[in-house]
C-alpha atoms as a PDB file:
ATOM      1  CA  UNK A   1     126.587 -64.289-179.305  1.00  0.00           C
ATOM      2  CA  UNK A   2     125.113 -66.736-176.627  1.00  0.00           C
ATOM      3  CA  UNK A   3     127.081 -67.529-173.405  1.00  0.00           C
ATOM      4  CA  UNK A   4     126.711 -70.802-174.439  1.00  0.00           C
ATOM      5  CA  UNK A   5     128.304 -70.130-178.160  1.00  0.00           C
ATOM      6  CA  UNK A   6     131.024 -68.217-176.418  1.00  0.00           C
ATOM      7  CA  UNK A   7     131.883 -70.780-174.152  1.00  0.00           C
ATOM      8  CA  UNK A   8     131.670 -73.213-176.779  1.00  0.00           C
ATOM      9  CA  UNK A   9     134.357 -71.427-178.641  1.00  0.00           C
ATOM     10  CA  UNK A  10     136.403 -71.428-175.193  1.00  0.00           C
ATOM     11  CA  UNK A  11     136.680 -74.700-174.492  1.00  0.00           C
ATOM     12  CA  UNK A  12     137.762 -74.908-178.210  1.00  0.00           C
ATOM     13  CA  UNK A  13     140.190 -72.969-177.475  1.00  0.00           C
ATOM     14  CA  UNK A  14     141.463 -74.063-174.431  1.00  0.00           C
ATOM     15  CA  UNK A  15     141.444 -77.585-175.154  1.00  0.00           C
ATOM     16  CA  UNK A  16     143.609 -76.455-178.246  1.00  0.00           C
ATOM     17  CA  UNK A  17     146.371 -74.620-176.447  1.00  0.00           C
ATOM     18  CA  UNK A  18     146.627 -76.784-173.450  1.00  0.00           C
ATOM     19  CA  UNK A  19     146.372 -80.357-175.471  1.00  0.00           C
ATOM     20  CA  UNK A  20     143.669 -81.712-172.552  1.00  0.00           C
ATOM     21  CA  UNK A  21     140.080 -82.606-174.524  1.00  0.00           C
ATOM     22  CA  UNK A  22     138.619 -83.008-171.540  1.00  0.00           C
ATOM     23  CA  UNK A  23     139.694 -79.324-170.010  1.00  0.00           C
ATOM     24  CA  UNK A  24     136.190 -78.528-168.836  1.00  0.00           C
ATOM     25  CA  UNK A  25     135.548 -74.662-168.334  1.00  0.00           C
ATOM     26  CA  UNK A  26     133.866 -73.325-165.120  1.00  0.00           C
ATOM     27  CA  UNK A  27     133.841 -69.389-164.195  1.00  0.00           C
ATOM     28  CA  UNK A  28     136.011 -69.715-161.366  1.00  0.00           C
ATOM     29  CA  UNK A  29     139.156 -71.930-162.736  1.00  0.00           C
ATOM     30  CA  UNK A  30     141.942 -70.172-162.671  1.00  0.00           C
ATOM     31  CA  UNK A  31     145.703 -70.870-164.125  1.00  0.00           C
ATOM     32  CA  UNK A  32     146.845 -72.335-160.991  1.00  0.00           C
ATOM     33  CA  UNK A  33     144.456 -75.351-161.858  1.00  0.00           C
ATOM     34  CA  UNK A  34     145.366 -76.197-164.909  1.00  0.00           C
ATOM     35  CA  UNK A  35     148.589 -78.106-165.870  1.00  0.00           C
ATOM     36  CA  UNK A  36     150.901 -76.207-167.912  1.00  0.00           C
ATOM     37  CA  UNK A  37     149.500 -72.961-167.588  1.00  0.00           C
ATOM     38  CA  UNK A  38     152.663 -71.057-167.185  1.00  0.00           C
ATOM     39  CA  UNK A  39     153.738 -67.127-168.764  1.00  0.00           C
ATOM     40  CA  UNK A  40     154.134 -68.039-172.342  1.00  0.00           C
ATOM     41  CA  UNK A  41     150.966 -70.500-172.633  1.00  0.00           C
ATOM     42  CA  UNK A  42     148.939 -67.633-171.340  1.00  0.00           C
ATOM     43  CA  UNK A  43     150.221 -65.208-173.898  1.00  0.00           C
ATOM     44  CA  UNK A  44     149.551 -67.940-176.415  1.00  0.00           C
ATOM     45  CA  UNK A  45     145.887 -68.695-174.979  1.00  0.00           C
ATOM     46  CA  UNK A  46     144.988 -64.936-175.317  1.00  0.00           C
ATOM     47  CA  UNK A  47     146.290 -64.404-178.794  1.00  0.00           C
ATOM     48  CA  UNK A  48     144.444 -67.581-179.881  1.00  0.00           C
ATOM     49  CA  UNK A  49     141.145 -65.995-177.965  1.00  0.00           C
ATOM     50  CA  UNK A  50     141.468 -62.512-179.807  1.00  0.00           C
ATOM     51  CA  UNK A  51     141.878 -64.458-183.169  1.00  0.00           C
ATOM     52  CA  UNK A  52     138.608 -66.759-182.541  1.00  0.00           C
ATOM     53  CA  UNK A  53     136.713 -63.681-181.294  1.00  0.00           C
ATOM     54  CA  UNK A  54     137.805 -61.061-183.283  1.00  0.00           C
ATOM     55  CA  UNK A  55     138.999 -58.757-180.615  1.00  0.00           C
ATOM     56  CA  UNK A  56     141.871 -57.333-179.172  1.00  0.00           C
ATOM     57  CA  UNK A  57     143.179 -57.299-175.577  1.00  0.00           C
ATOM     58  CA  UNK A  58     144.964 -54.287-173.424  1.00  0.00           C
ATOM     59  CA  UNK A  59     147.768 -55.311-171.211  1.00  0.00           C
ATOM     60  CA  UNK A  60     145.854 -53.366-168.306  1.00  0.00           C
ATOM     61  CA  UNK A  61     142.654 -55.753-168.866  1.00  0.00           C
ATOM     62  CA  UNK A  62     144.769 -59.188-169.038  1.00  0.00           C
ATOM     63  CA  UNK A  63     146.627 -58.339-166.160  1.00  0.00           C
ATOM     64  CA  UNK A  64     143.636 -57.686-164.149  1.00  0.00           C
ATOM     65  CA  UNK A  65     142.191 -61.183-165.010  1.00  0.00           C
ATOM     66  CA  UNK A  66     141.391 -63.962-162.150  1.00  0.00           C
ATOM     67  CA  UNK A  67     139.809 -66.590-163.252  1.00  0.00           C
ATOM     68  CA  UNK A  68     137.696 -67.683-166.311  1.00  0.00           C
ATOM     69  CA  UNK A  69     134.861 -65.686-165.425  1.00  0.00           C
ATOM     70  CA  UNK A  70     135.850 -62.787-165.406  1.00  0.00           C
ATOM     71  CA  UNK A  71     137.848 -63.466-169.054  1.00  0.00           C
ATOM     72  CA  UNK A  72     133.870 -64.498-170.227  1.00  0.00           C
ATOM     73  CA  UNK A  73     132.814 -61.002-168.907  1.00  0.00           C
ATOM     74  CA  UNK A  74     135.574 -58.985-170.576  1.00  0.00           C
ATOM     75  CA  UNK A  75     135.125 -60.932-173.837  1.00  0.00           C
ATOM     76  CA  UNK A  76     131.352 -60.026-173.737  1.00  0.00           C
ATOM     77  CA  UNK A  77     131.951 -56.635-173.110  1.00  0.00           C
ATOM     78  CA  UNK A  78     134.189 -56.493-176.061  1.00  0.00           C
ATOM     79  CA  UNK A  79     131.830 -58.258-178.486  1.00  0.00           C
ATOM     80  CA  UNK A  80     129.350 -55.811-177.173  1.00  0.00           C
ATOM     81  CA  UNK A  81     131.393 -52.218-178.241  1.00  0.00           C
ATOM     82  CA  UNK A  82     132.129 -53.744-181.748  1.00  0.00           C
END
């Protein structure tokens, strides 16, 4: 997968769980930055991201998470050991 398919999918996604269609993506946004990004949106953004990518999350990894970069990177790495 491209980092342009995956990001695709992402903005999908996050346009989907926060109701904004014009959320626009960019490696460093971070939750602060978005409205509505509270505890239980989160949980509900990363179970919606390991159902579009096939892929599972550890508490350890989501936890260590700053911004959307670095969820790209882990997501790649993930779709790489499958």
């Amino acid at each position: 997968m491209t980092t342009e398919q995956m990001q695709s999918i992402l903005t999908e996604v996050f346009r989907d769980v926060f109701s904004d269609d014009e959320l626009v993506l960019r490696p460093d946004l971070s939750a602060k930055e978005v409205d509505g990004w509270d505890s239980l949106t989160h949980i509900r953004l990363l179970v919606t991201i390991e159902r579009a990518f096939q892929i599972k999350f550890t508490v350890t990894e989501v936890g260590e998470l700053k911004n959307v970069g670095e969820l790209m990177t882990l997501i790649q790495a993930k779709l790489s050991a499958k």
